[in-house]
PDB file of N, CA and C in Angstrom:
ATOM      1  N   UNK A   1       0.832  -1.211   0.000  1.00  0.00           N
ATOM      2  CA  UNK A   1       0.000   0.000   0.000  1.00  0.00           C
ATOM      3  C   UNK A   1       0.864   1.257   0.000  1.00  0.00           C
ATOM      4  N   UNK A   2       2.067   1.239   0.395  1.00  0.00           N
ATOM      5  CA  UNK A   2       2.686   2.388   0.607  1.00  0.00           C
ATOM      6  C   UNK A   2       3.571   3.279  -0.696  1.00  0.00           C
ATOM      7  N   UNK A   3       3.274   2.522  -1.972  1.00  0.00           N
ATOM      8  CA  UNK A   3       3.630   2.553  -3.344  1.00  0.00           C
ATOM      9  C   UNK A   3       2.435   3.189  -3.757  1.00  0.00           C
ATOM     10  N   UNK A   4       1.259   3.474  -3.163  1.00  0.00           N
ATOM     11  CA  UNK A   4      -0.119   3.539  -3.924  1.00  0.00           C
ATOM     12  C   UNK A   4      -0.215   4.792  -2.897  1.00  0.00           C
ATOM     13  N   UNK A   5      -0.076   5.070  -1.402  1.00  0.00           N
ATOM     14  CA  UNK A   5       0.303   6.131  -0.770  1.00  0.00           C
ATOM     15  C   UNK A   5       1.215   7.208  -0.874  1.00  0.00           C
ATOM     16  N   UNK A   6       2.354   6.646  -1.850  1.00  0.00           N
ATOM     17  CA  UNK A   6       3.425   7.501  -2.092  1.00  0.00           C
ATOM     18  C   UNK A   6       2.926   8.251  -3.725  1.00  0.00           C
ATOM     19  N   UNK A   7       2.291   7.063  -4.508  1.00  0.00           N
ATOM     20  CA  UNK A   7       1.695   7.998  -5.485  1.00  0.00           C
ATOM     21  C   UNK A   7       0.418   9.176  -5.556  1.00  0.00           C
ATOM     22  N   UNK A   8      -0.338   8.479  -4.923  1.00  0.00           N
ATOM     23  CA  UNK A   8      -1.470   9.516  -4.881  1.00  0.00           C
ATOM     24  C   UNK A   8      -1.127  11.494  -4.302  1.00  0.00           C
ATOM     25  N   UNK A   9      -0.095  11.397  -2.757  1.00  0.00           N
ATOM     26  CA  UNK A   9       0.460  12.063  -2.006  1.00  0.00           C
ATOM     27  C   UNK A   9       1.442  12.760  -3.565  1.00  0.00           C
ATOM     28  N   UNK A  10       2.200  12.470  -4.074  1.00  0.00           N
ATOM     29  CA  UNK A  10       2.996  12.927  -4.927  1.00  0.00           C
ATOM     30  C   UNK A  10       2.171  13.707  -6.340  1.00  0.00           C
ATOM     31  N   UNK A  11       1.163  13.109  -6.730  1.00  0.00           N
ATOM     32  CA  UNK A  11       0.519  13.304  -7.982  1.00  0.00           C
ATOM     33  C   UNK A  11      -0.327  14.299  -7.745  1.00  0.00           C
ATOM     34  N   UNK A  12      -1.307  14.064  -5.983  1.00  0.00           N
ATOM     35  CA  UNK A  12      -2.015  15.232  -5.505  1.00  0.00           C
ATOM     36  C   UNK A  12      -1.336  16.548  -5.416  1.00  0.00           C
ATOM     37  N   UNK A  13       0.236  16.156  -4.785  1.00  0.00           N
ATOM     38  CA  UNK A  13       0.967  17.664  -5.277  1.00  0.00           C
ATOM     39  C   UNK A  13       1.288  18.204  -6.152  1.00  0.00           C
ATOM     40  N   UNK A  14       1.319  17.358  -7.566  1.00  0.00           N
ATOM     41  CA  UNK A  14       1.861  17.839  -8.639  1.00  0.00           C
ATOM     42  C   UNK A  14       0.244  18.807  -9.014  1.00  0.00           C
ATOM     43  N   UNK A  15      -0.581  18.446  -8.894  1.00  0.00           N
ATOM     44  CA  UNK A  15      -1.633  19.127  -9.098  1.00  0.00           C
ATOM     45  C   UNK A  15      -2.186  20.352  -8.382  1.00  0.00           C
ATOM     46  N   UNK A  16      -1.363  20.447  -7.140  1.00  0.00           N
ATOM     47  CA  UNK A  16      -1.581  21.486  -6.548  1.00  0.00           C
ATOM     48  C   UNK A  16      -2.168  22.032  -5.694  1.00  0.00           C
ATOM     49  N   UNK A  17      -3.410  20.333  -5.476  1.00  0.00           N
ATOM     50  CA  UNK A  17      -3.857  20.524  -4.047  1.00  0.00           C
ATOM     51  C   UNK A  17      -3.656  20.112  -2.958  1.00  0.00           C
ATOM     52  N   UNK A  18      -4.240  20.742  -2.060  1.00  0.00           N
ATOM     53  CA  UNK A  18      -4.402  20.305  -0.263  1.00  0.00           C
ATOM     54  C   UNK A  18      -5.358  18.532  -0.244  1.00  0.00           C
ATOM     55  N   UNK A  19      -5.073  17.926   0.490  1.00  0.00           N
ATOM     56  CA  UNK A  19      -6.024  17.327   0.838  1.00  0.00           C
ATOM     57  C   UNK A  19      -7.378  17.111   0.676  1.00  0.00           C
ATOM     58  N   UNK A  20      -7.507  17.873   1.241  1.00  0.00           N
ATOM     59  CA  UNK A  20      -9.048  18.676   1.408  1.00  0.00           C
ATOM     60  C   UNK A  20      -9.942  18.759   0.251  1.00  0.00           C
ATOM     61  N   UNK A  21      -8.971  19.179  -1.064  1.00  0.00           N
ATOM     62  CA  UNK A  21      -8.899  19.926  -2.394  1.00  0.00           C
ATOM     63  C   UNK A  21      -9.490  18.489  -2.966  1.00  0.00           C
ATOM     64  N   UNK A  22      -8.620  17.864  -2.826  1.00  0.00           N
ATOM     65  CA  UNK A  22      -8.095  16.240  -3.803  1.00  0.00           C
ATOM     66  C   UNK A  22      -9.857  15.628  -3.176  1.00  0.00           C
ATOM     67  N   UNK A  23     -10.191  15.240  -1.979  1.00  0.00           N
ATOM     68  CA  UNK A  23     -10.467  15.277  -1.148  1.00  0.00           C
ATOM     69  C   UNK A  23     -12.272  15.271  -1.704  1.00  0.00           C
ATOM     70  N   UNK A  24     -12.511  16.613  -2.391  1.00  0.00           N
ATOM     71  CA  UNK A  24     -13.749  17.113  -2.526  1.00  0.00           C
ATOM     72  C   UNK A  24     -13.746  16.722  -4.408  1.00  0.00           C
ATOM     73  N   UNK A  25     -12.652  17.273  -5.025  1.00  0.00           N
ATOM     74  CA  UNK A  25     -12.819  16.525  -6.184  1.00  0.00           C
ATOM     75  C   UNK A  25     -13.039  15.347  -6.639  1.00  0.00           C
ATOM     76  N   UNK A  26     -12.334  14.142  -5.380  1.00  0.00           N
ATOM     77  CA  UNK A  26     -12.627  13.052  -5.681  1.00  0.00           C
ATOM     78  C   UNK A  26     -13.677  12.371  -5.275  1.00  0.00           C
ATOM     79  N   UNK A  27     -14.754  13.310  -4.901  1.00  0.00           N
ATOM     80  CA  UNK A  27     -15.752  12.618  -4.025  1.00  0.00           C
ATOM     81  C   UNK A  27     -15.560  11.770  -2.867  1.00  0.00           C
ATOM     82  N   UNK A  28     -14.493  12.572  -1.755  1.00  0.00           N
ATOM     83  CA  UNK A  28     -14.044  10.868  -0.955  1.00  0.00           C
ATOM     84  C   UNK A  28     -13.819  12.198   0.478  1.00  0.00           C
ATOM     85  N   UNK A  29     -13.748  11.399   1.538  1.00  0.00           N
ATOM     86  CA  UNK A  29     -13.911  12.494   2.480  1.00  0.00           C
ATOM     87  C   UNK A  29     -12.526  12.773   2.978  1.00  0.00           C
ATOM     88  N   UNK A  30     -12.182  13.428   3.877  1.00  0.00           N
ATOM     89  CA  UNK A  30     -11.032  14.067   3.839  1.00  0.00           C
ATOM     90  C   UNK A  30     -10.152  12.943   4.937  1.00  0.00           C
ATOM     91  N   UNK A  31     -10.841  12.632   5.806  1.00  0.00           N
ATOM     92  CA  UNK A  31     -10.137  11.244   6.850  1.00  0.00           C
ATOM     93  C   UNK A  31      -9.107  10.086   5.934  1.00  0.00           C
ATOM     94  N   UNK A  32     -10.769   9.473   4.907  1.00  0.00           N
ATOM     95  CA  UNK A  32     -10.190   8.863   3.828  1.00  0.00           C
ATOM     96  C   UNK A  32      -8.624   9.242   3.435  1.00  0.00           C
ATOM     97  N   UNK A  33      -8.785  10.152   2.592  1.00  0.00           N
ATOM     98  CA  UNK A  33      -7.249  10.381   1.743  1.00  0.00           C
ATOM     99  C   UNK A  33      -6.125  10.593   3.150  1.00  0.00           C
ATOM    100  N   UNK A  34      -6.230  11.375   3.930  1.00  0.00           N
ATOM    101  CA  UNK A  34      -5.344  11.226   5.221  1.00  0.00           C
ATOM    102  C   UNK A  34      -4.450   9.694   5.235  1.00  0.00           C
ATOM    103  N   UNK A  35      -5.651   9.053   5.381  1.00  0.00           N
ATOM    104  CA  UNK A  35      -5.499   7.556   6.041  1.00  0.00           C
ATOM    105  C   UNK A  35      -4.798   7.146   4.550  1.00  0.00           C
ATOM    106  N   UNK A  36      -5.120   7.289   3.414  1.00  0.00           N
ATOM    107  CA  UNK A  36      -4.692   6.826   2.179  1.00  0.00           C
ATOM    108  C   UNK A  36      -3.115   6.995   2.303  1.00  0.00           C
ATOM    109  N   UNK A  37      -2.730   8.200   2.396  1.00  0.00           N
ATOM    110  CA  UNK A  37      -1.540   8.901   2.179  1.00  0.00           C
ATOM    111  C   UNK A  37      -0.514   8.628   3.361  1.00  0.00           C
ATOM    112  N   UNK A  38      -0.927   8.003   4.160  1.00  0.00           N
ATOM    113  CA  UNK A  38      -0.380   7.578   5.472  1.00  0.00           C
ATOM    114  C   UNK A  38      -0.200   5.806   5.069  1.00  0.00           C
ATOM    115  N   UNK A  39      -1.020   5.174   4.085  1.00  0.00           N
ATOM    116  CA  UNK A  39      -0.201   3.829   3.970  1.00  0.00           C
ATOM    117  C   UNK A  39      -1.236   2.683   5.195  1.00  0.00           C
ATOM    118  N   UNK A  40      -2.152   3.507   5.411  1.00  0.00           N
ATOM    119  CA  UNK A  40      -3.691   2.116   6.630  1.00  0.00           C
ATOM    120  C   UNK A  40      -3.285   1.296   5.230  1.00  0.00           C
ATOM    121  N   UNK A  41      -3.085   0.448   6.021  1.00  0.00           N
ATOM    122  CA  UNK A  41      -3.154  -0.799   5.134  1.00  0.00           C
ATOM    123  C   UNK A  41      -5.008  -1.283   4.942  1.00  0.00           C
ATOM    124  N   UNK A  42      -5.329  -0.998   6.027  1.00  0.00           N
ATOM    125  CA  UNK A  42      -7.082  -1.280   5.513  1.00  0.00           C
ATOM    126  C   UNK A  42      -8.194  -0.799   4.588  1.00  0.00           C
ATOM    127  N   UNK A  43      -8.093  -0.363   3.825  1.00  0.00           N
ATOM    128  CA  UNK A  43      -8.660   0.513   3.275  1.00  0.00           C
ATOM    129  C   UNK A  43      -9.930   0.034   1.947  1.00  0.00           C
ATOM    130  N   UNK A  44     -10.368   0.280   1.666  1.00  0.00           N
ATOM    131  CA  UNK A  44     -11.512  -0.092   0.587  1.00  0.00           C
ATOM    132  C   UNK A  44     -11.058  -0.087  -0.898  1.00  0.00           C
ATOM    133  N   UNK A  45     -10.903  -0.819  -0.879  1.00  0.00           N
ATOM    134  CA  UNK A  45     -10.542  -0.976  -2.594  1.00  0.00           C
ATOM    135  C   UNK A  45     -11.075   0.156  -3.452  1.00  0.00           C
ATOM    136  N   UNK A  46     -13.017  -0.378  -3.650  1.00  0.00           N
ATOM    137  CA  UNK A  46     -13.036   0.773  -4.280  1.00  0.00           C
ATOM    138  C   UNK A  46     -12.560   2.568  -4.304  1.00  0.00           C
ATOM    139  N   UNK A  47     -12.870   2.580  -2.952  1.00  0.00           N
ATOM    140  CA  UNK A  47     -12.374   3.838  -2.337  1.00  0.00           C
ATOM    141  C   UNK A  47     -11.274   4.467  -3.256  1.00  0.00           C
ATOM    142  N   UNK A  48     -10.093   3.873  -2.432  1.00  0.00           N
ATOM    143  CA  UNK A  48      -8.890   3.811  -3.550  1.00  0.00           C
ATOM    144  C   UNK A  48      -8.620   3.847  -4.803  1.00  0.00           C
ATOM    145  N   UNK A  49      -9.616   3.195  -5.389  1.00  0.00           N
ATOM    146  CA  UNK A  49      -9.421   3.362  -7.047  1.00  0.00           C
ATOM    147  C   UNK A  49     -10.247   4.817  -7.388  1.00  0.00           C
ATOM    148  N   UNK A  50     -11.256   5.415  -6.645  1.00  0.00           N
ATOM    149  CA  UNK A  50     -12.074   6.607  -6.735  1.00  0.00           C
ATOM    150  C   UNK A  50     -10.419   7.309  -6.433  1.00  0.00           C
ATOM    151  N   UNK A  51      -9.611   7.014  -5.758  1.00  0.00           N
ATOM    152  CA  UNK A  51      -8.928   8.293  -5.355  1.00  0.00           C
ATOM    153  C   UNK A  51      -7.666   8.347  -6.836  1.00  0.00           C
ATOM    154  N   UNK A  52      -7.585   6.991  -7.253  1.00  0.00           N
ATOM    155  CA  UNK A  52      -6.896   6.530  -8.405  1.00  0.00           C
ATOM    156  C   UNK A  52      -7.327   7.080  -9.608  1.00  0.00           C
ATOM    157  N   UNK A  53      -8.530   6.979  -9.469  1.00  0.00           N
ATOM    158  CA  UNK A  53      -9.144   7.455 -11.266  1.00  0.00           C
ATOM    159  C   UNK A  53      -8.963   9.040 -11.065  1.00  0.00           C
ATOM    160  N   UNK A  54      -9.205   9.827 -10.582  1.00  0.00           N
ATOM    161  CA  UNK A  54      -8.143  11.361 -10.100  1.00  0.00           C
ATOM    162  C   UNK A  54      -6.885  11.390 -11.500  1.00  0.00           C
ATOM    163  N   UNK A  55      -6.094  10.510 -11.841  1.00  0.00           N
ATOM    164  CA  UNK A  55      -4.766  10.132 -12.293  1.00  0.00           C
ATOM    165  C   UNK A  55      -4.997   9.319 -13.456  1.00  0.00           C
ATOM    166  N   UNK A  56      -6.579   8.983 -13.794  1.00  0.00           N
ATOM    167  CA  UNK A  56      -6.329   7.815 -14.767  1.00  0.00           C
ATOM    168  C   UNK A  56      -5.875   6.233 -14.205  1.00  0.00           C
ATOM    169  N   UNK A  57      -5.894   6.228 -12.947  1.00  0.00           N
ATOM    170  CA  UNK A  57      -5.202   5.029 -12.808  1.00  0.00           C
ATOM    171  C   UNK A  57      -6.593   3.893 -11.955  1.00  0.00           C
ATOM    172  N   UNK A  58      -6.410   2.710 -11.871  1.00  0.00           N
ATOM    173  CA  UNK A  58      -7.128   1.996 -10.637  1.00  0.00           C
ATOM    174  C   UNK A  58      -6.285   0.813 -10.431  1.00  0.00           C
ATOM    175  N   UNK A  59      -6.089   0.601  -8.927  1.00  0.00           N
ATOM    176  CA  UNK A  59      -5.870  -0.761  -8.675  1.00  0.00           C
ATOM    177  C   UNK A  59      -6.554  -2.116  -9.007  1.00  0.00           C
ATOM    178  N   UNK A  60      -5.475  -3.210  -9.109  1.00  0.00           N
ATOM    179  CA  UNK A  60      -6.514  -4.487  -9.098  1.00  0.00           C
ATOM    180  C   UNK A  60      -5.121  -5.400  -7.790  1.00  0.00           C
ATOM    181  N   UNK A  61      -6.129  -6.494  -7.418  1.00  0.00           N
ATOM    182  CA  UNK A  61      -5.208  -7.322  -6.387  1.00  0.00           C
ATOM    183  C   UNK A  61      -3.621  -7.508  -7.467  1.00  0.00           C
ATOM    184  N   UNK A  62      -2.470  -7.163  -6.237  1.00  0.00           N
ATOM    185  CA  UNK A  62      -1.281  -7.327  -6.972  1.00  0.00           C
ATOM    186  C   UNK A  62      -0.374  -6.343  -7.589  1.00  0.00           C
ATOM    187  N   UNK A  63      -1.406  -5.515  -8.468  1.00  0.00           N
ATOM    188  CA  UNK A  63      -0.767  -4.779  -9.299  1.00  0.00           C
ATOM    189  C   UNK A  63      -1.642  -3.368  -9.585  1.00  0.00           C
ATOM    190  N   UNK A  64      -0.574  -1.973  -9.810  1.00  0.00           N
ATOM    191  CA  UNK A  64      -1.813  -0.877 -10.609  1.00  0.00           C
ATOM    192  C   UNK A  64      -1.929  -0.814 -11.897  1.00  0.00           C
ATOM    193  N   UNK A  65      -2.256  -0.519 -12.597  1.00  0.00           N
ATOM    194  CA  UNK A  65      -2.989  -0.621 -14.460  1.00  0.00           C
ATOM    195  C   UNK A  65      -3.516   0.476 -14.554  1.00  0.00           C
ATOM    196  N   UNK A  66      -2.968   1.393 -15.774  1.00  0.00           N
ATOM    197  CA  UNK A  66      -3.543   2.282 -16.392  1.00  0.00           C
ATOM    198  C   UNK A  66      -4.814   2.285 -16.816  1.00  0.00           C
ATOM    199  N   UNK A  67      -5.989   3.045 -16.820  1.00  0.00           N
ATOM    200  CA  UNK A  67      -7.014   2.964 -17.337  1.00  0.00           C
ATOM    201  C   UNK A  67      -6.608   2.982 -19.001  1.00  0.00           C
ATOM    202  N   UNK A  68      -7.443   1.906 -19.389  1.00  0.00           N
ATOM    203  CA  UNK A  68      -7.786   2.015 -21.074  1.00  0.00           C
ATOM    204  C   UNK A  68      -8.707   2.157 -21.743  1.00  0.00           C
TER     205      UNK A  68
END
């Protein structure tokens, strides 16, 4: 998880927002991405891929994959 924490945290900055920002665009609440960006290993799949598609991207078990 901490490869998928280190991207989102990195990509959310390249874009320029806060948390908060990322947060409300992605439809996801602000605890959520906290906890995302911090590496909870527990977290909701879908959730995650809502915070993924942000980037074009979604997880699957194993591996991330570009949307096509």
């Amino acid at each position: 998880m901490n490869a998928i924490a280190d991207y989102v945290k990195e990509n959310r900055k390249k874009l320029g927002l806060t948390q908060e920002e990322f947060a409300m665009r992605a439809g996801l609440g602000l605890r959520f991405v906290r906890d995302l960006e911090q590496g909870k290993k527990t977290l909701r799949l879908d959730k995650v891929n809502q915070a993924l598609a942000m980037f074009g991207m979604e997880t699957v078990p194993g591996r991330i994959a570009h949307d096509e």
